[in-house]
C-alpha atoms as a PDB file:
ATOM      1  CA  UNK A   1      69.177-160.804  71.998  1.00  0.00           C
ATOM      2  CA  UNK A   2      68.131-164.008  70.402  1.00  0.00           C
ATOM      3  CA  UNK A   3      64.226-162.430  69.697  1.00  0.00           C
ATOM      4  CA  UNK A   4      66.165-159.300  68.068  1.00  0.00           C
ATOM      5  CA  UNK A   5      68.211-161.537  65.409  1.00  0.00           C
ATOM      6  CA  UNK A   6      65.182-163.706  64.858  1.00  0.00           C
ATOM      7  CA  UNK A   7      63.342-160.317  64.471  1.00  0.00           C
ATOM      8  CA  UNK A   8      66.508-158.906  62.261  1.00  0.00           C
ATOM      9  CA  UNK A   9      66.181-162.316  60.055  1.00  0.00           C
ATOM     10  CA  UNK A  10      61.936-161.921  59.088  1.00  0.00           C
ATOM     11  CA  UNK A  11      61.952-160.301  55.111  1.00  0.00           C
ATOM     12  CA  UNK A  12      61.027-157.136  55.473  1.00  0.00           C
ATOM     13  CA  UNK A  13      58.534-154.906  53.695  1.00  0.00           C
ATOM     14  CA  UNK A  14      56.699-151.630  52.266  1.00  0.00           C
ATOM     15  CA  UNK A  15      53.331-150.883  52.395  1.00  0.00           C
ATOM     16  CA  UNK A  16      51.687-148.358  50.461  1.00  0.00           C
ATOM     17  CA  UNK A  17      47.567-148.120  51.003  1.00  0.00           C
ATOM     18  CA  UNK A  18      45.291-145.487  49.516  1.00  0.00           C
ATOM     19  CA  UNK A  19      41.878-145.166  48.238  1.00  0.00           C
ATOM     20  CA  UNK A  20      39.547-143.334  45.541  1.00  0.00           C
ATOM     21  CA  UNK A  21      37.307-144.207  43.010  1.00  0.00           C
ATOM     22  CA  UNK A  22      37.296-145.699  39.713  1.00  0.00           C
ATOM     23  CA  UNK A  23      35.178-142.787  38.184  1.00  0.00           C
ATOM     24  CA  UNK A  24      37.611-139.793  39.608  1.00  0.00           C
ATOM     25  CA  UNK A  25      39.616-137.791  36.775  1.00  0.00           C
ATOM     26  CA  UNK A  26      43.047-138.242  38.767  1.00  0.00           C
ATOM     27  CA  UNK A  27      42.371-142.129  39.641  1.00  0.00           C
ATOM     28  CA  UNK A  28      45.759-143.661  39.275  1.00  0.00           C
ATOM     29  CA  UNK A  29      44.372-147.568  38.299  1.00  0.00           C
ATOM     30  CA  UNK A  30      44.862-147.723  34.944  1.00  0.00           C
ATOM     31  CA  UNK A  31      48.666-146.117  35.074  1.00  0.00           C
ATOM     32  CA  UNK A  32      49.340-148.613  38.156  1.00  0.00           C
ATOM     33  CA  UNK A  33      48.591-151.685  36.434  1.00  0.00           C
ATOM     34  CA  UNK A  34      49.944-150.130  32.733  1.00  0.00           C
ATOM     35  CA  UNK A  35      53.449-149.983  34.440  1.00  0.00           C
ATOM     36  CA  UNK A  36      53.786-153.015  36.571  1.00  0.00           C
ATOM     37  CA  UNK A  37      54.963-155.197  33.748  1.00  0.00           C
ATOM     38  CA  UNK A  38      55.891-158.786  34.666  1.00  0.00           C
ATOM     39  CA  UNK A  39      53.036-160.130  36.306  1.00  0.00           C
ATOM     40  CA  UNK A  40      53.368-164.156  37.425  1.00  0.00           C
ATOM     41  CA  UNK A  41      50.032-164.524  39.759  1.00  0.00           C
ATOM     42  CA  UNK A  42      46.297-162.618  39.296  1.00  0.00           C
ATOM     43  CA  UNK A  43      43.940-164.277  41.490  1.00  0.00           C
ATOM     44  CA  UNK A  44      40.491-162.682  42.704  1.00  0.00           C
ATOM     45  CA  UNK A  45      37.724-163.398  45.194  1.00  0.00           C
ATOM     46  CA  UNK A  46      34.000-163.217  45.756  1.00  0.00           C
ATOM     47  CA  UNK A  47      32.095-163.584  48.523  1.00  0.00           C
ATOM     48  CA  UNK A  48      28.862-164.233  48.164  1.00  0.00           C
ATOM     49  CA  UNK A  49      28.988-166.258  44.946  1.00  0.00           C
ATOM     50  CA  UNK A  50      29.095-169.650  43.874  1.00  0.00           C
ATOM     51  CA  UNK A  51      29.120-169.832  40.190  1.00  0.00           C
ATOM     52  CA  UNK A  52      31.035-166.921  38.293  1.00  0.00           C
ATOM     53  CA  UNK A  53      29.823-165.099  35.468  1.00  0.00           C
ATOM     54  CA  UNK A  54      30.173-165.745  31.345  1.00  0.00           C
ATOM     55  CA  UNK A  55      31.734-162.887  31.226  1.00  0.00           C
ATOM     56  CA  UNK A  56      34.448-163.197  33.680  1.00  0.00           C
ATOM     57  CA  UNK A  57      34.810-167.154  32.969  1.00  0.00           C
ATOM     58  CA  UNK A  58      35.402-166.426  29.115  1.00  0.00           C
ATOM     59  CA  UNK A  59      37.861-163.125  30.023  1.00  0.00           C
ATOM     60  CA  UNK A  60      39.930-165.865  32.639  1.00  0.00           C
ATOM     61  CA  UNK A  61      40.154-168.887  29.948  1.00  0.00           C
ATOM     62  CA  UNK A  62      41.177-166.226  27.065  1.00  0.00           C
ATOM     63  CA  UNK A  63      44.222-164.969  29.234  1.00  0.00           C
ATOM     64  CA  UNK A  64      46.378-166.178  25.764  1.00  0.00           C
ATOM     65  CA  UNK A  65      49.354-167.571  25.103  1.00  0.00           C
ATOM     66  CA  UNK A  66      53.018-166.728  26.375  1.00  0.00           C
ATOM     67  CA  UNK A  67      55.959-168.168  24.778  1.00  0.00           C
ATOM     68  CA  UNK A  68      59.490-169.686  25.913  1.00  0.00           C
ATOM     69  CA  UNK A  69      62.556-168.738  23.599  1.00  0.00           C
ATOM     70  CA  UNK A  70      65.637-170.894  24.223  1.00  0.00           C
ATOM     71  CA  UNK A  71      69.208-170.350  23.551  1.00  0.00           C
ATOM     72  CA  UNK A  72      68.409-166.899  21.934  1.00  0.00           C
ATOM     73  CA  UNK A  73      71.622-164.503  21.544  1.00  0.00           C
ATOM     74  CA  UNK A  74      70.970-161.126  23.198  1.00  0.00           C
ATOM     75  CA  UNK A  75      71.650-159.003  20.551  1.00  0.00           C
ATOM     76  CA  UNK A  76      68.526-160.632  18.770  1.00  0.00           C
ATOM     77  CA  UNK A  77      66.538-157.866  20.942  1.00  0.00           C
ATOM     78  CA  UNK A  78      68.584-154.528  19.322  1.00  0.00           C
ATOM     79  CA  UNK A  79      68.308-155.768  15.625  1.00  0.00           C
ATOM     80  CA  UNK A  80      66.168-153.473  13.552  1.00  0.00           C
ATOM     81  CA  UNK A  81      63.955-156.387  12.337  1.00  0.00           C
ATOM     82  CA  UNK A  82      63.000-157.333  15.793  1.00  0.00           C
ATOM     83  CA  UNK A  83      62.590-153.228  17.004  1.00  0.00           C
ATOM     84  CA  UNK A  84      60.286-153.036  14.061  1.00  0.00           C
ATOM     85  CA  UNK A  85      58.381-156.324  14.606  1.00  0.00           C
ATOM     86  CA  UNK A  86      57.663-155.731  18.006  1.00  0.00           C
ATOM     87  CA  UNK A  87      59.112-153.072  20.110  1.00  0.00           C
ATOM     88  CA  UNK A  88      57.939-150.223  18.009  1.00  0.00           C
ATOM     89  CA  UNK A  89      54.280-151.751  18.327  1.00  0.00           C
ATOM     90  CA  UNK A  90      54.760-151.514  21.551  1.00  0.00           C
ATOM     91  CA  UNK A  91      53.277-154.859  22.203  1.00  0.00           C
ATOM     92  CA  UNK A  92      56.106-157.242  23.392  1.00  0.00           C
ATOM     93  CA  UNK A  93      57.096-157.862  27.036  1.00  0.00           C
ATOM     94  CA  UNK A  94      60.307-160.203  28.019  1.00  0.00           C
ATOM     95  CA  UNK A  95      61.679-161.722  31.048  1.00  0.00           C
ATOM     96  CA  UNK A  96      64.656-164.089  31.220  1.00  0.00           C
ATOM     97  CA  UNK A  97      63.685-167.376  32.249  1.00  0.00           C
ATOM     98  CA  UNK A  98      64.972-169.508  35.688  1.00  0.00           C
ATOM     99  CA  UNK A  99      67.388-167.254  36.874  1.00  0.00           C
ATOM    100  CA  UNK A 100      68.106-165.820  40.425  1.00  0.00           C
ATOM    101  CA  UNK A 101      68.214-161.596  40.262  1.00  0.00           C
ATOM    102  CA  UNK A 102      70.690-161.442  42.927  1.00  0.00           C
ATOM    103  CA  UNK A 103      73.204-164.350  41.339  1.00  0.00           C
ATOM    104  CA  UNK A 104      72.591-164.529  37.777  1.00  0.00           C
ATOM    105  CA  UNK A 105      72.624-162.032  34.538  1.00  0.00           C
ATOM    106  CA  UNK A 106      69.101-160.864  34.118  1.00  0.00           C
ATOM    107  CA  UNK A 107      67.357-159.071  31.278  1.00  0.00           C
ATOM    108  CA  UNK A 108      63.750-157.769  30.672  1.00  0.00           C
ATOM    109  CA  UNK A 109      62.526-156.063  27.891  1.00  0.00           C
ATOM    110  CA  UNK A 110      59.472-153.346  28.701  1.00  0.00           C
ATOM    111  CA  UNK A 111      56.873-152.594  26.437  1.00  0.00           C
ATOM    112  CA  UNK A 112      58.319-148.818  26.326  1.00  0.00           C
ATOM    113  CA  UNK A 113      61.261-150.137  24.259  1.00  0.00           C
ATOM    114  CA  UNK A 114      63.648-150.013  27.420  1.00  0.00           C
ATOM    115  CA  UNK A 115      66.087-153.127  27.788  1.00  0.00           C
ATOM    116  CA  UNK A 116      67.055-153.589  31.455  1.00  0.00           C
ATOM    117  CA  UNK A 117      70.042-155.539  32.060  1.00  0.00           C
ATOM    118  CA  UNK A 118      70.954-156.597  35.960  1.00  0.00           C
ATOM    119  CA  UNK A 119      74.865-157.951  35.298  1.00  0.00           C
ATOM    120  CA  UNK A 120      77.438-159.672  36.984  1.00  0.00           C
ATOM    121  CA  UNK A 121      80.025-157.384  37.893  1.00  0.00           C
ATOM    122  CA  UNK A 122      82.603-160.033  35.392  1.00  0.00           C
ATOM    123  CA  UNK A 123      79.806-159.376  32.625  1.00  0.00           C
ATOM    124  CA  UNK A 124      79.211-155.458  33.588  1.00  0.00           C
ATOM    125  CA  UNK A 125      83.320-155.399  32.784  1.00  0.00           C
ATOM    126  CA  UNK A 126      83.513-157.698  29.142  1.00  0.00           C
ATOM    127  CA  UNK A 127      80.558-155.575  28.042  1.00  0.00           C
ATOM    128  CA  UNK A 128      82.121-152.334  28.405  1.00  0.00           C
ATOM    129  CA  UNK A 129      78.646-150.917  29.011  1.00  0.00           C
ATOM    130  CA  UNK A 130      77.806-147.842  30.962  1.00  0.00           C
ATOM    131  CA  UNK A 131      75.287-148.126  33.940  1.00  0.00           C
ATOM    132  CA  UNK A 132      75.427-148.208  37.499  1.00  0.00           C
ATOM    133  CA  UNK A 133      76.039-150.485  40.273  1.00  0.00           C
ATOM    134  CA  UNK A 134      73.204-152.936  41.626  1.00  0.00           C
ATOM    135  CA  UNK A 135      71.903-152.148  45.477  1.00  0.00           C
ATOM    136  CA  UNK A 136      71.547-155.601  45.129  1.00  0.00           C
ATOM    137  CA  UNK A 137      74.633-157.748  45.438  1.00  0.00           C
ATOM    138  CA  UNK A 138      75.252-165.243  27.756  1.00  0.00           C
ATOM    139  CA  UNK A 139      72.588-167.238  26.512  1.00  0.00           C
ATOM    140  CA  UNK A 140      69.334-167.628  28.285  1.00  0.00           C
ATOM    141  CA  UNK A 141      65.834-169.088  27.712  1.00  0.00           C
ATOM    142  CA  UNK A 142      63.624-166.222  27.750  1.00  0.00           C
ATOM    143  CA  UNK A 143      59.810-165.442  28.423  1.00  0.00           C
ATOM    144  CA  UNK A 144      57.846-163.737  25.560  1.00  0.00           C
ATOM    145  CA  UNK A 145      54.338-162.144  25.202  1.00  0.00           C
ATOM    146  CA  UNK A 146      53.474-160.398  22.154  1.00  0.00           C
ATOM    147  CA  UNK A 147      51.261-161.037  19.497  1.00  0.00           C
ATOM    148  CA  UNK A 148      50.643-165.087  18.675  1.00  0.00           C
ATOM    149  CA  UNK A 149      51.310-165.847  14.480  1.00  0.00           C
ATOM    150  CA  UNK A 150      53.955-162.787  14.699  1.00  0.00           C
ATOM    151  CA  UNK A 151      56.028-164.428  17.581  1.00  0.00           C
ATOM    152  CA  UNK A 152      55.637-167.673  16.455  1.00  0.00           C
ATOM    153  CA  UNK A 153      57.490-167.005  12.867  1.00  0.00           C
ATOM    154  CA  UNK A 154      59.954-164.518  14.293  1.00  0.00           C
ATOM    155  CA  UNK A 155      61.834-167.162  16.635  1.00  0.00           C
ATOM    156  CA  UNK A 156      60.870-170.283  14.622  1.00  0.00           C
ATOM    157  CA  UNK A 157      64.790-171.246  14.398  1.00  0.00           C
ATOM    158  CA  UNK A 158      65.037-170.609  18.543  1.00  0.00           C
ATOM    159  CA  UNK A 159      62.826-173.454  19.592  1.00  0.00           C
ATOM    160  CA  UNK A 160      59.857-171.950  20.389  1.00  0.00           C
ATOM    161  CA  UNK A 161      57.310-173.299  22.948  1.00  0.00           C
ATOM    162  CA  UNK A 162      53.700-171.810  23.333  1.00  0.00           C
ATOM    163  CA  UNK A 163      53.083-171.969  26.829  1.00  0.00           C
ATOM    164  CA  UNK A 164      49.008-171.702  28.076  1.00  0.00           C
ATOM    165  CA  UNK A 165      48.380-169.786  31.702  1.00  0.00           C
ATOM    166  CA  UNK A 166      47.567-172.486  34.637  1.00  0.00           C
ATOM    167  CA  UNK A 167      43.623-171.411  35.609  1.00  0.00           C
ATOM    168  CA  UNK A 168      42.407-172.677  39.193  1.00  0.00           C
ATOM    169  CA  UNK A 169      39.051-172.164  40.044  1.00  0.00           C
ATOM    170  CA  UNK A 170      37.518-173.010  43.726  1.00  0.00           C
ATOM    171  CA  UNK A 171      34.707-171.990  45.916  1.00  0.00           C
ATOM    172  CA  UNK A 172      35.008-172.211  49.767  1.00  0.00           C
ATOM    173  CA  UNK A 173      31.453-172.456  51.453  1.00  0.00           C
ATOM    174  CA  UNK A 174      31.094-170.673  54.912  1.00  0.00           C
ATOM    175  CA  UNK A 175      34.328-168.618  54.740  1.00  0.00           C
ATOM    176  CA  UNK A 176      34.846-165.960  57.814  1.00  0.00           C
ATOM    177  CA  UNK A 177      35.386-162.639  56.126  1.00  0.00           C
ATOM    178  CA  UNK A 178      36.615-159.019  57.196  1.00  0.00           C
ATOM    179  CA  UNK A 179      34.072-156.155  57.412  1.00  0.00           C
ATOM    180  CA  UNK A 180      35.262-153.694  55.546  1.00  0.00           C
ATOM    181  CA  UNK A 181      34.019-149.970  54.675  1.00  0.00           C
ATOM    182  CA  UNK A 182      35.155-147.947  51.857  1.00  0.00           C
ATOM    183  CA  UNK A 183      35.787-144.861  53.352  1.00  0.00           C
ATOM    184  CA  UNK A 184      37.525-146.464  56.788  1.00  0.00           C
ATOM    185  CA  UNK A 185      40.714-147.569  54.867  1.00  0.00           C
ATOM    186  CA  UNK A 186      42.636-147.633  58.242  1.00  0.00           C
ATOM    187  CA  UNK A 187      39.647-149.999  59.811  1.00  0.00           C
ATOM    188  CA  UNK A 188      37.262-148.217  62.699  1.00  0.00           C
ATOM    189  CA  UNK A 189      37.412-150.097  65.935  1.00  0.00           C
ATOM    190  CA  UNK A 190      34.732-152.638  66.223  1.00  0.00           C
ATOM    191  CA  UNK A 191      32.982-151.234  63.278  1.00  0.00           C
ATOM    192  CA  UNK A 192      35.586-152.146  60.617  1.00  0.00           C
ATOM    193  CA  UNK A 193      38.708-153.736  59.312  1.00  0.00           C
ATOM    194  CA  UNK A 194      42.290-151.803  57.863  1.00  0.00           C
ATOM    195  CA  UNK A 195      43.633-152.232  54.767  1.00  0.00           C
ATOM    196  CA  UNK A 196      46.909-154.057  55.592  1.00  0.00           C
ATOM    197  CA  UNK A 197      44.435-156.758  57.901  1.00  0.00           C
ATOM    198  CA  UNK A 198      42.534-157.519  54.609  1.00  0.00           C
ATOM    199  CA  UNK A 199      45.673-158.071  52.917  1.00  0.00           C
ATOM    200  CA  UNK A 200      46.885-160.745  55.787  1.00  0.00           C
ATOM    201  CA  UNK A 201      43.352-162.568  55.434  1.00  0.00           C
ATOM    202  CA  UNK A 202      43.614-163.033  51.337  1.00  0.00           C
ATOM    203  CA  UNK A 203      47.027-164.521  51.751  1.00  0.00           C
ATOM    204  CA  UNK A 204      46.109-166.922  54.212  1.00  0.00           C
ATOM    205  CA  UNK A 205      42.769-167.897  52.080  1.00  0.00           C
ATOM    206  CA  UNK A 206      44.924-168.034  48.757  1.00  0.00           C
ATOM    207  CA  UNK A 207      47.525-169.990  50.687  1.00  0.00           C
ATOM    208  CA  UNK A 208      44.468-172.561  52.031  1.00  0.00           C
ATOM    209  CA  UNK A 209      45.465-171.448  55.584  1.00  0.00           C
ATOM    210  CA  UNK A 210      42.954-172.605  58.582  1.00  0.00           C
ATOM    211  CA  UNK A 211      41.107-169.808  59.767  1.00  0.00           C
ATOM    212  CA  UNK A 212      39.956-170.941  63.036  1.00  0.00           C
ATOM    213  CA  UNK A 213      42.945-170.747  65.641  1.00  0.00           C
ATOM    214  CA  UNK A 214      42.106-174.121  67.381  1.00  0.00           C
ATOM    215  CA  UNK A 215      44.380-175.101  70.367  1.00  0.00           C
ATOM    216  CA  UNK A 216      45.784-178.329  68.801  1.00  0.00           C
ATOM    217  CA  UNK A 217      46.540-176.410  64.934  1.00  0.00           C
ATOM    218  CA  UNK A 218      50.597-176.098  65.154  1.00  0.00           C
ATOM    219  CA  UNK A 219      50.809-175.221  61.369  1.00  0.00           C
ATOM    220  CA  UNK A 220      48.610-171.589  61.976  1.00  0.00           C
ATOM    221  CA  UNK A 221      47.316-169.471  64.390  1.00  0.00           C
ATOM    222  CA  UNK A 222      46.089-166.810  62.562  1.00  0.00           C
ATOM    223  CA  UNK A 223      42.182-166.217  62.329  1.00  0.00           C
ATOM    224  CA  UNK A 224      40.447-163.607  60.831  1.00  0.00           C
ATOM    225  CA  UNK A 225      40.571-160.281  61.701  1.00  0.00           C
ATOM    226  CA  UNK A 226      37.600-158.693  63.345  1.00  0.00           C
ATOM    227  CA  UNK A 227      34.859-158.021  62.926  1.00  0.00           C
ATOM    228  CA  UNK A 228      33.501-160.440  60.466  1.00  0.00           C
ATOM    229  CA  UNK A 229      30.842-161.822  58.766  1.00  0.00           C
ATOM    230  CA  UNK A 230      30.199-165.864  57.381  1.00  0.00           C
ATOM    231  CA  UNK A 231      29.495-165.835  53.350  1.00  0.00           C
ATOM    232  CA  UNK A 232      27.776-169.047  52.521  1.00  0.00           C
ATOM    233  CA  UNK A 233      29.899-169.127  49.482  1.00  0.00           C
ATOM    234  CA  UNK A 234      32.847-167.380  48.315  1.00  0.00           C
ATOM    235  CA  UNK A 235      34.053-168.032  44.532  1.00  0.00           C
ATOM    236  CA  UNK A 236      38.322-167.681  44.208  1.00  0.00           C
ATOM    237  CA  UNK A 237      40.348-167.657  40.875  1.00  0.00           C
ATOM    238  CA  UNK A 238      43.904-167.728  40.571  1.00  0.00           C
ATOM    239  CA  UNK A 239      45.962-167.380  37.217  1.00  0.00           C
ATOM    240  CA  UNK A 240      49.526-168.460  37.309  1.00  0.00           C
ATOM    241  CA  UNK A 241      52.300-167.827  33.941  1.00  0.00           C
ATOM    242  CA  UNK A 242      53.319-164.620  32.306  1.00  0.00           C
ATOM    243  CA  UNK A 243      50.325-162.330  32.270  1.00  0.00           C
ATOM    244  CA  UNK A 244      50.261-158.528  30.530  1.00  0.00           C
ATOM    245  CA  UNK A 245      49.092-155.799  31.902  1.00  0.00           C
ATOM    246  CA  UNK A 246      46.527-155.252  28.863  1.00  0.00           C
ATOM    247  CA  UNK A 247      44.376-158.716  30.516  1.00  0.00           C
ATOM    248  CA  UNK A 248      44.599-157.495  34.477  1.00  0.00           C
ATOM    249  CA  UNK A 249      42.774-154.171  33.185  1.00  0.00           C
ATOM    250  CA  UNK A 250      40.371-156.484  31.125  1.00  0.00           C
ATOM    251  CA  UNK A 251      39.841-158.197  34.386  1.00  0.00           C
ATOM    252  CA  UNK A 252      39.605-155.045  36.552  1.00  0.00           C
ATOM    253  CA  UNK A 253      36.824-153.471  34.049  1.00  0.00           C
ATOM    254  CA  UNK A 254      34.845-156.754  34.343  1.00  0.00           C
ATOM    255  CA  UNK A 255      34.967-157.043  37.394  1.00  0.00           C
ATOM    256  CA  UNK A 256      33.961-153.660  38.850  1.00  0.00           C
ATOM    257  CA  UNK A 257      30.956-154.249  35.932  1.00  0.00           C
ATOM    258  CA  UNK A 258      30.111-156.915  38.369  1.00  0.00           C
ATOM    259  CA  UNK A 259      28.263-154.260  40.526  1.00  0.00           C
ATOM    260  CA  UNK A 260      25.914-152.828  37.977  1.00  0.00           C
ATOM    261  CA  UNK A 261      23.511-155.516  39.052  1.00  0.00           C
ATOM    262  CA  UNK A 262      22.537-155.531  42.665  1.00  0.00           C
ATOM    263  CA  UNK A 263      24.837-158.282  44.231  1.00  0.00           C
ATOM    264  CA  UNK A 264      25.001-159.942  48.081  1.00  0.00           C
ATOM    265  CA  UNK A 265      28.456-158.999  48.249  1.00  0.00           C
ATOM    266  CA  UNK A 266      29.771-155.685  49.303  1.00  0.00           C
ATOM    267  CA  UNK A 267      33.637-156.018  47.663  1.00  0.00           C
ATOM    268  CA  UNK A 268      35.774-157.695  45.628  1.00  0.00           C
ATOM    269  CA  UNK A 269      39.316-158.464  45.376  1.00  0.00           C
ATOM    270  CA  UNK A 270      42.183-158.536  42.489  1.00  0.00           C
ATOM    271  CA  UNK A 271      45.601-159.184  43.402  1.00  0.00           C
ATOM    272  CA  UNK A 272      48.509-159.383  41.058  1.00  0.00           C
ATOM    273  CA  UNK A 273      51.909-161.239  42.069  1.00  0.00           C
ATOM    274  CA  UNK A 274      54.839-160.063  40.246  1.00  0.00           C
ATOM    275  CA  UNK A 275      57.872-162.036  39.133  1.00  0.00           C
ATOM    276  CA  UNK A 276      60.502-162.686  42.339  1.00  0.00           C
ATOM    277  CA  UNK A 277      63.405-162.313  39.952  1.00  0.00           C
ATOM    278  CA  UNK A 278      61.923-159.613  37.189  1.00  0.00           C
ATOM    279  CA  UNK A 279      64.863-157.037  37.744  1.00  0.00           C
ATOM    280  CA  UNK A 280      62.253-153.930  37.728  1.00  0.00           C
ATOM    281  CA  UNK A 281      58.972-153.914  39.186  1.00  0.00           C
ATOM    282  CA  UNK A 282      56.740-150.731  38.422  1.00  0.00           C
ATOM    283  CA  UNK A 283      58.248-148.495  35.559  1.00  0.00           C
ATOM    284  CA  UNK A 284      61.833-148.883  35.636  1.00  0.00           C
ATOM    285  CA  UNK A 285      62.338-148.721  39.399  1.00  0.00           C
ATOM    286  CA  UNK A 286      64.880-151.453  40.428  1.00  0.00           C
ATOM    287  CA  UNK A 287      63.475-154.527  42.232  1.00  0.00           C
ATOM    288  CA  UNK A 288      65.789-156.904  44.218  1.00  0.00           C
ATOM    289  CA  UNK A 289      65.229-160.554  45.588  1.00  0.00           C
ATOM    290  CA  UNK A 290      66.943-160.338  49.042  1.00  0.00           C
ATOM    291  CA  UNK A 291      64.721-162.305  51.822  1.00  0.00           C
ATOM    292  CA  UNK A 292      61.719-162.099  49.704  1.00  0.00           C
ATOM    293  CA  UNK A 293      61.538-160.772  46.667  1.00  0.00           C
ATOM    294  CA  UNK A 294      58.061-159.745  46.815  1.00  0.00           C
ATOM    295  CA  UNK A 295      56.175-156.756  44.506  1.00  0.00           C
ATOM    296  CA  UNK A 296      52.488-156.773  44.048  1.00  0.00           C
ATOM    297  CA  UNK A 297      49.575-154.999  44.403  1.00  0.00           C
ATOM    298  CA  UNK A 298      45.628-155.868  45.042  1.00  0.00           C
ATOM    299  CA  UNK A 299      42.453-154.060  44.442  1.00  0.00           C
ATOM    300  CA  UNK A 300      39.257-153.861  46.792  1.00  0.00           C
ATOM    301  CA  UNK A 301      36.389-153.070  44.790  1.00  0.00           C
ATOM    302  CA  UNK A 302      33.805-152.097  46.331  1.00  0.00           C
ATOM    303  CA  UNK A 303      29.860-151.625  45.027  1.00  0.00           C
ATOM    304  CA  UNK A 304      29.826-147.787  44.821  1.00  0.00           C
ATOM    305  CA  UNK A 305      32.866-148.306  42.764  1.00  0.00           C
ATOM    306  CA  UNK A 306      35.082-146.689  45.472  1.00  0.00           C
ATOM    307  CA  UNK A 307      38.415-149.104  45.778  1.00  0.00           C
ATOM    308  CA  UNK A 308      41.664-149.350  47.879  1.00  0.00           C
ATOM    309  CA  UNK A 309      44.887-149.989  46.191  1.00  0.00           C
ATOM    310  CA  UNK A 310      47.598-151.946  48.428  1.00  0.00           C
ATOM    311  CA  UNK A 311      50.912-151.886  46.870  1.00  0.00           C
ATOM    312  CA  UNK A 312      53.818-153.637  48.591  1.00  0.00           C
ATOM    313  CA  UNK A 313      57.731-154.366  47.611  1.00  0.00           C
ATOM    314  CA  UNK A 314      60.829-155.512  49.483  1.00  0.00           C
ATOM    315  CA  UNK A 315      62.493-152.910  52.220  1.00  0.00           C
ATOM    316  CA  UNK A 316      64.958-152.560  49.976  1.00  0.00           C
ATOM    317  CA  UNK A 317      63.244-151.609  46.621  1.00  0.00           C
ATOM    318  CA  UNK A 318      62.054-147.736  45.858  1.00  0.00           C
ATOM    319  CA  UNK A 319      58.862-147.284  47.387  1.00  0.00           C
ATOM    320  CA  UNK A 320      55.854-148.024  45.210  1.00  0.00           C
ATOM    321  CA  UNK A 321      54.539-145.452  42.979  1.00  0.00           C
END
């Protein structure tokens, strides 16, 4: 009984794995990362490489500018000034700023026009709004991107802050990684690994997990799935703030341009975290916090331009897209 609650207690989640290739007419890429607006992490890796590109080095230190908006009224976001400004150039993304989706009042504007609002039931009532009740049991400082001399002028009397994405760049020498094949996206015994396995393995290198399983490591026993192969060098980026979609397809262009030169490596990764507490994650579908509030997604590319697309959410959300 005890292993059941335990079991009960562990955030659950969906998976959703499939695969094509970035030159078929019905490849879904572009719409996928179009529609999953309020992105907090992108981070990619490359094995076999020790110095990155100045191509993909400019594209990751040009990420640009977000902004943080405090004390601003919410009714600032229906005036016809601001709808013309921004909305109607369909260029301006908002998220409200330190607050808890399954506690506090929550807005976020989309880039479609759409302002979501995720109430209070007090709040739902003084509004007199019409909408419909959470699944998920004032005056806020708010995220902005949109373009930089227009925003700035706009919300001059707010208190404005430009805010500059946080860019880590690493390289980890002899790292143990998956075998993967392109067309095996459920892994082929001792030939090759799945999908979700490769997803388990970038977490744990992104998190700086020990690979290795030794006897005497009580923080983690997870090692790398098999089978595997040692990359003398494996190059990792990660880019942390409020990042558009318009710069993750920048990033996904360059870097499945990173094949049209032979290269050592076989694949590459992009993985994009979205915000815990943005109350939508693709389109308009709700997203809750719950046990985890996770919804991302992360691209294998590999060298015939074939890729998997992993796309995961809490049990509780709609299922990906």
């Amino acid at each position: 009984m005890a292993t059941l609650r335990r079991l009960r207690e562990v955030p659950r989640h969906l998976l959703v794995c499939e695969k094509s290739n970035f030159g078929h007419d019905k490849s879904r890429h572009r719409h996928l990362v179009e529609t999953h607006y309020h992105n907090y992490r992108v981070s990619f890796l490359i094995p076999e490489c020790g110095i990155l590109s100045k191509e993909l080095k400019n594209l990751v230190m040009e990420t640009g500018p977000y902004y943080f908006v405090k004390n601003l009224p919410l009714h600032e976001l229906i005036t016809h000034e601001f709808i013309n400004t921004f909305v109607k150039k369909g260029s301006c993304y908002a998220l409200t700023y330190n607050t808890n989706i399954d506690e506090d009042n929550t807005v976020a504007l989309l880039p479609n026009g759409k302002l979501i609002l995720s109430l209070d039931k007090d709040t739902y009532e003084e509004t007199g709004l019409q909408g419909r009740p959470s699944q998920y049991s004032g005056r806020k400082v708010m995220k902005f991107s949109a373009e930089e001399s227009t925003m700035r002028s706009y919300f001059s009397s707010y208190g404005i802050q430009e805010r500059q994405p946080r860019v880590s760049l690493s390289t980890a020498s002899e790292l143990q990684c998956p075998v993967l094949r392109s067309g095996e996206l459920g892994g082929a015994p001792g030939a090759a690994c799945s999908a979700p396995e490769l997803l388990d393995w970038l977490g744990a290198v992104f998190s700086n997990a020990q690979l290795t399983n030794e006897p005497n490591n009580f923080i983690s026993t997870y090692c790398c799935p098999q089978p595997s192969t040692v990359v003398a060098k494996a190059y990792l980026c990660a880019i942390t703030g409020f990042i558009v979609p318009e710069k993750i397809h920048l990033l996904l262009e360059q870097l499945c341009r990173y094949f049209d030169e032979p290269k050592l490596a076989p694949w590459v990764t992009l993985s994009v975290q979205g915000f815990a507490d943005s109350p939508v994650s693709w389109r308009e579908n709700e997203h809750g916090f719950r046990k985890g509030g996770e919804h991302l997604y992360n691209f294998v590319i590999f060298n015939n331009q074939d890729y998997w697309l992993q796309m995961a959410v809490g049990a509780n959300d709609d299922c990906p897209p």
